[in-house]
Protein backbone atom coordinates (compact mmCIF):
# COMPACT_ATOMS: atom_id res chain seq x y z
CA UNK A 1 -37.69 91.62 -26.58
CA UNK A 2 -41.01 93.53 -27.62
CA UNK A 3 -43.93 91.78 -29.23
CA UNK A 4 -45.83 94.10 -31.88
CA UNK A 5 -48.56 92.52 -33.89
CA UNK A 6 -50.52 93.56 -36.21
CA UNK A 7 -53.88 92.98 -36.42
CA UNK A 8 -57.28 93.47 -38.05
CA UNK A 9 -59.75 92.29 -40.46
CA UNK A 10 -59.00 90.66 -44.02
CA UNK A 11 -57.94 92.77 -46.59
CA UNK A 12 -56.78 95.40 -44.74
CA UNK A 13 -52.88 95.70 -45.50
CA UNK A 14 -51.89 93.75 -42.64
CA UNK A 15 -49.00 91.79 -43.77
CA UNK A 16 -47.76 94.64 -46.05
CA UNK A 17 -48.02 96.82 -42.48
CA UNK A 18 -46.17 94.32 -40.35
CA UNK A 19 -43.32 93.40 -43.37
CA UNK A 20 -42.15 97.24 -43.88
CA UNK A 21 -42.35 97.73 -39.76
CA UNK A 22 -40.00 94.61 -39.67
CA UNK A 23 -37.45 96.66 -42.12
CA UNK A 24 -37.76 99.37 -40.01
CA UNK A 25 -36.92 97.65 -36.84
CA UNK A 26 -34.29 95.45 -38.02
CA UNK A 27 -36.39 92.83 -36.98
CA UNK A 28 -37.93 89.37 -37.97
CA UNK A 29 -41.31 89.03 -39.17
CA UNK A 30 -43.97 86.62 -37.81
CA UNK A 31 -46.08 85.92 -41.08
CA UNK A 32 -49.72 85.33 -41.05
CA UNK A 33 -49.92 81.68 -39.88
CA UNK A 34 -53.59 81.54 -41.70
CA UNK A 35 -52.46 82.55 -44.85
CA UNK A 36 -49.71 80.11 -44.33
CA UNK A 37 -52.22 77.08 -43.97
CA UNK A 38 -53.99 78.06 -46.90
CA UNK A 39 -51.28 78.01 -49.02
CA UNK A 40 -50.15 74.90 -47.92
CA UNK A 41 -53.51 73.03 -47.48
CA UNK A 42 -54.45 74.34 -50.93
CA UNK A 43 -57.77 75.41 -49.70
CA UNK A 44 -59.54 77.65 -47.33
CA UNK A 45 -59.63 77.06 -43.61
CA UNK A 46 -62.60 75.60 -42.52
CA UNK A 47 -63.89 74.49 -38.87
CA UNK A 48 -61.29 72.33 -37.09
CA UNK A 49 -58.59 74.26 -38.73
CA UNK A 50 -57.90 76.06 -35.92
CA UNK A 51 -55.65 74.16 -33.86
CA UNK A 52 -53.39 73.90 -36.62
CA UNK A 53 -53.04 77.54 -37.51
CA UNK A 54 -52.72 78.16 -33.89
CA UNK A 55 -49.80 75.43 -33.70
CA UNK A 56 -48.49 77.05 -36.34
CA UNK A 57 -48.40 80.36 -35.33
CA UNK A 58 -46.74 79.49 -32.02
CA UNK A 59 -43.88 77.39 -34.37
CA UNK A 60 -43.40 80.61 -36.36
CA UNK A 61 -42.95 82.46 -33.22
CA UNK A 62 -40.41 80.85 -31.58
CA UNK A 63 -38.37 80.90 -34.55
CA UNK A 64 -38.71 84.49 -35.16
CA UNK A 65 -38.15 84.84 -31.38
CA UNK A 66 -35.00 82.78 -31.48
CA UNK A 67 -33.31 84.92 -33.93
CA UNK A 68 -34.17 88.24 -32.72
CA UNK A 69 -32.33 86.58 -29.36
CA UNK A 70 -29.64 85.87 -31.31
CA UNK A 71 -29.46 88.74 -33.39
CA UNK A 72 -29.93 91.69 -30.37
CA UNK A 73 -32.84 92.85 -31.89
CA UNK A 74 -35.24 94.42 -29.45
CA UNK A 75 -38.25 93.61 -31.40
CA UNK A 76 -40.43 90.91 -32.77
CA UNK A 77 -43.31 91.98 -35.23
CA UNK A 78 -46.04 89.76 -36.02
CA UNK A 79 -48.78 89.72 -38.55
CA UNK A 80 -51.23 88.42 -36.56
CA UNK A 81 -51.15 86.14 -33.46
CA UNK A 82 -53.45 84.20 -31.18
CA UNK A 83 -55.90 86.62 -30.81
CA UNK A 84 -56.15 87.26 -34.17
CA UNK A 85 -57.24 83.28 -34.28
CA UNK A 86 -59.57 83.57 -31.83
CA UNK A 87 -61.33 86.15 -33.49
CA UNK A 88 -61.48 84.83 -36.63
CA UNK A 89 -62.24 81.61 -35.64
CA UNK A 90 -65.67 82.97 -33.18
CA UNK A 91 -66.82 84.70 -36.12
CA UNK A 92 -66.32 82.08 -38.89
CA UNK A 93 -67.23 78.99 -36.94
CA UNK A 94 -68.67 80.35 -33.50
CA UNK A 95 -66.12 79.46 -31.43
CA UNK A 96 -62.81 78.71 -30.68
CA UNK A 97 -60.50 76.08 -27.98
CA UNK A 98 -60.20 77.62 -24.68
CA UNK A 99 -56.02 76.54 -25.16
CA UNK A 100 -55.74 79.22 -28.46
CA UNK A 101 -57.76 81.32 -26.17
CA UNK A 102 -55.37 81.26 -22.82
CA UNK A 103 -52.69 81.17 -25.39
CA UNK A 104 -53.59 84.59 -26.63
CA UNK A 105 -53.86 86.19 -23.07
CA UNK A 106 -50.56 84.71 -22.17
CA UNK A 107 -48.63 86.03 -25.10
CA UNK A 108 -50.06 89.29 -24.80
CA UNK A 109 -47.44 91.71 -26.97
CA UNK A 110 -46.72 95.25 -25.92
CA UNK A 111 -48.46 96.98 -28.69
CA UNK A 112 -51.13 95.89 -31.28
CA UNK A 113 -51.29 97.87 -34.01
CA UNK A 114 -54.96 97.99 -35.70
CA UNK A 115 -55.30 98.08 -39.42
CA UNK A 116 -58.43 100.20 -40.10
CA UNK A 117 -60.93 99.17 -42.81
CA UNK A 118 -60.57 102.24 -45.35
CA UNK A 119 -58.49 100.30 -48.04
CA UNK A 120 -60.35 98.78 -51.06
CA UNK A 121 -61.39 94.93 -50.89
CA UNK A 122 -58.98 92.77 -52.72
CA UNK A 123 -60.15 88.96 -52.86
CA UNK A 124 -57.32 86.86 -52.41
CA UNK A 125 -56.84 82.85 -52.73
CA UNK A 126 -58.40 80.63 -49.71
CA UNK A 127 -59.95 84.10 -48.43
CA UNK A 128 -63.00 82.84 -46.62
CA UNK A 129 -64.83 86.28 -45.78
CA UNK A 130 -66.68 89.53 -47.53
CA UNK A 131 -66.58 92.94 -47.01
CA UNK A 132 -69.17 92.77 -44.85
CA UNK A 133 -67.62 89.81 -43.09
CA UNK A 134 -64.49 92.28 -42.93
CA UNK A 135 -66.09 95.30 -41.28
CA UNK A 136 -67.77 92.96 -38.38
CA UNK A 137 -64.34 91.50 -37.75
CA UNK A 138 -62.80 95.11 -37.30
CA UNK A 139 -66.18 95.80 -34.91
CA UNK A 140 -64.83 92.51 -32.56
CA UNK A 141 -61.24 93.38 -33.15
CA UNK A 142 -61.58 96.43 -31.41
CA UNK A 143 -64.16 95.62 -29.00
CA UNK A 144 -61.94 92.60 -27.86
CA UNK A 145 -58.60 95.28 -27.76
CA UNK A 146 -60.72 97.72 -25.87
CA UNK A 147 -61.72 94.98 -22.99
CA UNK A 148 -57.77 93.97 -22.86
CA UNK A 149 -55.55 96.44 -21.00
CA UNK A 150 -52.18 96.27 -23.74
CA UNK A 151 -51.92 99.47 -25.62
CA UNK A 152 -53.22 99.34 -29.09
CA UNK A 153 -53.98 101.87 -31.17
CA UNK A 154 -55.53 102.51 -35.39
CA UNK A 155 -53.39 103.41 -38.63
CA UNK A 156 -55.36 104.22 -41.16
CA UNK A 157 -54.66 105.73 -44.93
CA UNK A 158 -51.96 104.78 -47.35
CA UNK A 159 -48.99 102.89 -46.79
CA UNK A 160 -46.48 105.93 -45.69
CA UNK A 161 -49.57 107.13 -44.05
CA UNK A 162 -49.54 104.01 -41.70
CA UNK A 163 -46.44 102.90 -41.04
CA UNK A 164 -45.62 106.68 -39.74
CA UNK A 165 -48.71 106.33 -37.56
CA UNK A 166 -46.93 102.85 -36.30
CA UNK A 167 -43.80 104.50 -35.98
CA UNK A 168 -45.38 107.01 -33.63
CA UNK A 169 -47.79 104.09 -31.82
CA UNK A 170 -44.22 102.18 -30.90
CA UNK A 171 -42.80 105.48 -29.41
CA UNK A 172 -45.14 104.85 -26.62
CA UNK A 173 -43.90 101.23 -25.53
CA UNK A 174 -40.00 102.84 -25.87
C-alpha cells in the first residue's frame, strides 16, 4: 500500500485535490484531521490542540488503511498528515511535540503532492490564518519537503490542471 498526501497551505484546494485523486485511484480518502476538529470543537484550533488533531489523524489513518487492506487497493490518499501538523502547528503556535514530530518522519508516504498558492483566498469556518499567513506556510512547506528525501513535487492551476499534474507525479512512485 502507497501513502500519497497532499499537502500545502490553507486555501489552496487541498481536500478538493486529494478527494478527486481518491476517485481516481479507487481508493479511500484520509480527510483533513484539522478541519475535522474544527468542525467538531465548533471553534478554531488554538495552542494545545495539537495532540488531538494529531490523534486524530493517526485514527483516520488506520481506518482508511484498513479498508484499502481489505479492499486490494494499492493506494491510500491523504489530505494532509503529520507533517502537515507540524507545520502548521510551528507557525501558528511556535512549536510542536517532538511525538507528532517522529510521527511524521515515521509515516513518511511515497509521494507528497504540493498544492501551489495561485488559487484565490476563500475564508472558511474555524480558518485561523491570512493570505499572508498562507504564502509563509507554502515557503516552510517546501523548505521542510526539500530537506526530506520522499519525492514530492507542485500542481498548480485549475482543477483538471492539477489532478493531471498528480496523475503524472504518481507515475513516478509506479
Amino acid at each position: 500500500m502507497r501513502r500519497v498526501v497532499v499537502i500545502g497551505a490553507e486555501c489552496t484546494g487541498k481536500t478538493v485535490l486529494a478527494e478527486a485523486l481518491g476517485r481516481v485511484l479507487h481508493a479511500p480518502v484520509v480527510p483533513e484531521a484539522a478541519r475535522l476538529f474544527v468542525e467538531r470543537e465548533g471553534r478554531a484550533i488554538r495552542a494545545g490542540d495539537e495532540d488531538a488533531v494529531a490523534r486524530l489523524h493517526l485514527e483516520l489513518a488506520g481506518r482508511a488503511e484498513a479498508w484499502a487492506s481489505r479492499h486490494g487497493s494499492p493506494f491510500v490518499v491523504h489530505d494532509t498528515d503529520l507533517l502537515s501538523t507540524v507545520l502548521y502547528a510551528r507557525h501558528y503556535q511556535g512549536g510542536c511535540p517532538s511525538w507528532i514530530l517522529r510521527g511524521a518522519r515515521a509515516r513518511a508516504p511515497e509521494l507528497y503532492v504540493v498544492t501551489d498558492v495561485d488559487v484565490p483566498w476563500e475564508d472558511e469556518p474555524g480558518q485561523r490564518g491570512t493570505p499572508a499567513d498562507r504564502d509563509a506556510v507554502h515557503r516552510m512547506v517546501l523548505e521542510a519537503l526539500r530537506r526530506r528525501r520522499i519525492p514530492w513535487g507542485m500542481v498548480s492551476g485549475d482543477r483538471e490542471r492539477r489532478l493531471e499534474q498528480a496523475r503524472v507525479l504518481l507515475r513516478s512512485i509506479g
